[in-house]
C-alpha atoms as a PDB file:
ATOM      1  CA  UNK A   1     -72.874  10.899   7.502  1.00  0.00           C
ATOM      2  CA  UNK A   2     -72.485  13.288  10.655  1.00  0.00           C
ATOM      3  CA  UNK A   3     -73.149  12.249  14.448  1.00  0.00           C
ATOM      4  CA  UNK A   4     -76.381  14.544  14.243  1.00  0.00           C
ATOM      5  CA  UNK A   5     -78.715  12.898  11.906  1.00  0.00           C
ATOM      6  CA  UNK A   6     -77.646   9.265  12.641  1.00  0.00           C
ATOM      7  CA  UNK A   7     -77.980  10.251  16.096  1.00  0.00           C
ATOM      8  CA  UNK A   8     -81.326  11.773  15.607  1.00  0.00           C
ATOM      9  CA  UNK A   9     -82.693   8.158  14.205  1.00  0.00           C
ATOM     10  CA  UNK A  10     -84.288   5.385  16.443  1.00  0.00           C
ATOM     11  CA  UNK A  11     -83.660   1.461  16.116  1.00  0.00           C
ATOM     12  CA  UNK A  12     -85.849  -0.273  14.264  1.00  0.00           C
ATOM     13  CA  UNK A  13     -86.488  -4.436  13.958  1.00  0.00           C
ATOM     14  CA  UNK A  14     -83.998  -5.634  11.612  1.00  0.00           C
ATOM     15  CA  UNK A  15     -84.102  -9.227  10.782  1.00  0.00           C
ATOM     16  CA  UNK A  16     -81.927 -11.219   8.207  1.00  0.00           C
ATOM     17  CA  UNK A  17     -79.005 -10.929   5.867  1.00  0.00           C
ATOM     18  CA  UNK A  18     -80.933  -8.184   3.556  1.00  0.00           C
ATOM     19  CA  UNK A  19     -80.497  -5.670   6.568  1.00  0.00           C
ATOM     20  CA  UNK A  20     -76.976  -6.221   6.782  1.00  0.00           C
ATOM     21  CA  UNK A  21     -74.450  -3.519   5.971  1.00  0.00           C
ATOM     22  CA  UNK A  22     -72.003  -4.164   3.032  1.00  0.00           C
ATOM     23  CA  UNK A  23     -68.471  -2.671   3.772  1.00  0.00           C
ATOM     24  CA  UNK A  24     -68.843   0.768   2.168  1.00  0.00           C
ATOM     25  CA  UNK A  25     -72.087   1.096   3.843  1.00  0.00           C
ATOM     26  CA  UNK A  26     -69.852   0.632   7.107  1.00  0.00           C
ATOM     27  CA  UNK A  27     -66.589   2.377   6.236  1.00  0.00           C
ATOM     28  CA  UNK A  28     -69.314   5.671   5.694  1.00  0.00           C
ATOM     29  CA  UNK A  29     -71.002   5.126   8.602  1.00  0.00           C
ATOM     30  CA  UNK A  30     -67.607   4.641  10.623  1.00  0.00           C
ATOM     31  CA  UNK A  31     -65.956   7.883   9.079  1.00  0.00           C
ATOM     32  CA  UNK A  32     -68.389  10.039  11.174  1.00  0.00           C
ATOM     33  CA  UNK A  33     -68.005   8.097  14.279  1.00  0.00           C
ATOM     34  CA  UNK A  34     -64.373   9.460  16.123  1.00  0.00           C
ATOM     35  CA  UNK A  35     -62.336   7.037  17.176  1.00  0.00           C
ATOM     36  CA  UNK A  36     -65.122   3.832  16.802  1.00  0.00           C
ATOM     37  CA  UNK A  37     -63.087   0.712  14.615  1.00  0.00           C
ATOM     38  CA  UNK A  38     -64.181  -2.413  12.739  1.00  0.00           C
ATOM     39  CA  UNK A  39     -63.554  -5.516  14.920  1.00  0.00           C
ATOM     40  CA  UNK A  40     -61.424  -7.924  13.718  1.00  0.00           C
ATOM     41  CA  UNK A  41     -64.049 -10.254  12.016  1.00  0.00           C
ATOM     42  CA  UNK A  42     -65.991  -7.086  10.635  1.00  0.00           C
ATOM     43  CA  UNK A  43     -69.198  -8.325  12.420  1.00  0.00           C
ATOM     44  CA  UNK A  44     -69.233  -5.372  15.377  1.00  0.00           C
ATOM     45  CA  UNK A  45     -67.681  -1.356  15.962  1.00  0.00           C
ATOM     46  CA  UNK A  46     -65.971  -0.885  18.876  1.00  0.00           C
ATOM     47  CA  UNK A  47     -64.834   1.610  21.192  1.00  0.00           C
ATOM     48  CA  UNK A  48     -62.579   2.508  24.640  1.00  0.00           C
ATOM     49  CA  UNK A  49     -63.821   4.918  26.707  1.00  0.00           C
ATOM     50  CA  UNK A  50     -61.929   6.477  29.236  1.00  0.00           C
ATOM     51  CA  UNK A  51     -62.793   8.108  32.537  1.00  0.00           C
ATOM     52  CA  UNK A  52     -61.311   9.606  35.437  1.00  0.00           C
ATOM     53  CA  UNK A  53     -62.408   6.982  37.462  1.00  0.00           C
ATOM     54  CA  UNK A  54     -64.712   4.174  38.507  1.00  0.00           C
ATOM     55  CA  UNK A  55     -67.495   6.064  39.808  1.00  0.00           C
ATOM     56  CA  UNK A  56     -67.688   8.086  36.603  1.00  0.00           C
ATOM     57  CA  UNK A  57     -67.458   4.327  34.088  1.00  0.00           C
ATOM     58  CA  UNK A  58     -70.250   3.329  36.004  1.00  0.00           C
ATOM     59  CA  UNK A  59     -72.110   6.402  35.368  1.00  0.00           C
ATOM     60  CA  UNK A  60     -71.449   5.950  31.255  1.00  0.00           C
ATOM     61  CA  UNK A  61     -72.196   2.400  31.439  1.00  0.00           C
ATOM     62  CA  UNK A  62     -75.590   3.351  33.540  1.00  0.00           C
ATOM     63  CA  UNK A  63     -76.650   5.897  30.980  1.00  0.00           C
ATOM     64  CA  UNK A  64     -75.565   3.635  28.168  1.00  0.00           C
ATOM     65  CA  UNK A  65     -77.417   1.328  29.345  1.00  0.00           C
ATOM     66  CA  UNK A  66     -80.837   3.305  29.711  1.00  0.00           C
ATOM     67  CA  UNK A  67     -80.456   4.827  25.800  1.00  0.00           C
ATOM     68  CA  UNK A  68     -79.745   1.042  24.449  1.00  0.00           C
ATOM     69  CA  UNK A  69     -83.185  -0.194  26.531  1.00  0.00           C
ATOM     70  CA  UNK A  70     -84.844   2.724  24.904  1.00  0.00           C
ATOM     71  CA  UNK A  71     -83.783   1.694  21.289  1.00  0.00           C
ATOM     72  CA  UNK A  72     -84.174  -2.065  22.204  1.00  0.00           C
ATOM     73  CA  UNK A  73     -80.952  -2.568  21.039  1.00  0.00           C
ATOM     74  CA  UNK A  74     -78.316  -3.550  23.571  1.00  0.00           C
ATOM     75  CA  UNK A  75     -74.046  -4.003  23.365  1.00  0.00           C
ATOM     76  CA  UNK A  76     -71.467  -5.922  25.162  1.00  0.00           C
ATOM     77  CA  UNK A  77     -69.926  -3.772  27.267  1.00  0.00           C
ATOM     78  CA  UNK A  78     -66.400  -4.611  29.288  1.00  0.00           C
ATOM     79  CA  UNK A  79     -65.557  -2.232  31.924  1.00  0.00           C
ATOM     80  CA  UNK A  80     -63.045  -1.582  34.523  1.00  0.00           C
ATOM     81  CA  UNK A  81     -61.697   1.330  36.345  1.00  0.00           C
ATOM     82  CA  UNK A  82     -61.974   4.206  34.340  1.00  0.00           C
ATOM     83  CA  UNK A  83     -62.726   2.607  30.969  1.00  0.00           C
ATOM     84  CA  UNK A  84     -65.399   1.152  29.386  1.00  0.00           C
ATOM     85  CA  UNK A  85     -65.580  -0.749  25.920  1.00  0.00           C
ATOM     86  CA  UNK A  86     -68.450  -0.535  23.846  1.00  0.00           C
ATOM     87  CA  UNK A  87     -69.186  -3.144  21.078  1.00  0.00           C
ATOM     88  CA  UNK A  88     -72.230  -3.372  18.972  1.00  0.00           C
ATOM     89  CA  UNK A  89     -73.282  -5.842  16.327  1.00  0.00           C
ATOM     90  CA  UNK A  90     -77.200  -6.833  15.214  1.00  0.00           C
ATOM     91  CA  UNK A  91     -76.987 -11.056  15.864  1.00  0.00           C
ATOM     92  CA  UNK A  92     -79.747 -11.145  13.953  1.00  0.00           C
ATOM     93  CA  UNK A  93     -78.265  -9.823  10.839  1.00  0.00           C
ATOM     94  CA  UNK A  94     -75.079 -11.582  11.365  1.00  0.00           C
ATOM     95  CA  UNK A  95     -73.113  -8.379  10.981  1.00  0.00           C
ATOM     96  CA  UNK A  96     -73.698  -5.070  11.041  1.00  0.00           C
ATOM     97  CA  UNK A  97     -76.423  -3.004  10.633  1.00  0.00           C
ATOM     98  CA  UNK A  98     -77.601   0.728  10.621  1.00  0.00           C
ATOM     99  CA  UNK A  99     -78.789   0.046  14.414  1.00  0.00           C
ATOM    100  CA  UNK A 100     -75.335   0.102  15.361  1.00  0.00           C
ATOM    101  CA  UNK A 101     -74.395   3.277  14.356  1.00  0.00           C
ATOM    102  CA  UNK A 102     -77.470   5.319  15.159  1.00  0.00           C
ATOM    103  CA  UNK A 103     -76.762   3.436  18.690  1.00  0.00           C
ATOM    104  CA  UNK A 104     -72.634   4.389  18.532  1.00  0.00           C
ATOM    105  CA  UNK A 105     -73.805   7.570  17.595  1.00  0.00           C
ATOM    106  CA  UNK A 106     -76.135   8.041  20.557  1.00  0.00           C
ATOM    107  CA  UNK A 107     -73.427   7.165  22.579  1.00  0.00           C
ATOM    108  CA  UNK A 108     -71.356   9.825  21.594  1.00  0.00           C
ATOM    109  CA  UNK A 109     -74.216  12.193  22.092  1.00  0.00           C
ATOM    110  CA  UNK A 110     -74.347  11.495  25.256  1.00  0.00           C
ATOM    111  CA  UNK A 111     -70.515  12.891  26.041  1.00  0.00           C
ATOM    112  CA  UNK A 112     -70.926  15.492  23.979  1.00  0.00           C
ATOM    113  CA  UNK A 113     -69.843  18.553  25.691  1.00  0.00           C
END
C-alpha cells in the first residue's frame, strides 16, 4: 500500500486480538512506509527523525502531537536535539494494528515536501 491512501484513512476503536495485524499484514504495510522498522519484539514500528535542530524537533513533536489527538491514537515519542523517535503500537490489541500505519503514515505526510 502507498503513503496516500493509508494516509487518507482515520483511526478507528480497535479492541482485542482479532484487530491485530499478522506479519504479512505488517511487512505490506511497512514496505510503503520509508525508513519505519519492526521493533525488536514485533509489537510497535519505529522511526528516527532528524532535524537541524531543537527548535525544529519540537516543532515535529508539536505537530505530531496535534494529528495523533485528532486520530485518538497517541505514540511514545523520545526526543532530543535534533531527533525525534516515533514508536507506535495499539496496547489494546497487543501488537499492531492498521492504526499504526495510517498514523506512521500521517506522520510522513506531514514532512512531505
Amino acid at each position: 500500500m502507498t503513503l496516500s491512501p493509508l494516509a487518507a484513512q482515520h483511526c478507528q476503536p480497535r479492541k482485542g486480538a482479532a484487530h491485530a495485524l499478522d506479519r504479512a499484514a505488517v511487512d505490506n504495510y511497512l514496505a510503503g512506509l520509508p525508513g519505519w522498522t519492526l521493533s525488536a519484539d514485533g509489537k510497535a514500528i519505529v522511526k528516527d527523525f532528524r532535524f537541524p535542530d531543537f527548535h525544529h524537533t519540537l516543532g515535529f513533536i508539536n505537530a505530531v502531537g496535534f494529528m495523533a489527538n485528532q486520530e485518538d491514537h497517541h505514540p511514545d515519542l523520545e526526543a532530543g536535539y535534533g531527533h525525534c523517535q516515533v514508536l507506535w503500537s495499539t496496547h489494546d490489541v497487543g501488537g499492531l494494528s492498521l492504526n499504526d500505519f495510517i498514523c506512521a503514515a500521517r506522520v510522513e505526510a506531514l514532512l512531505d515536501r
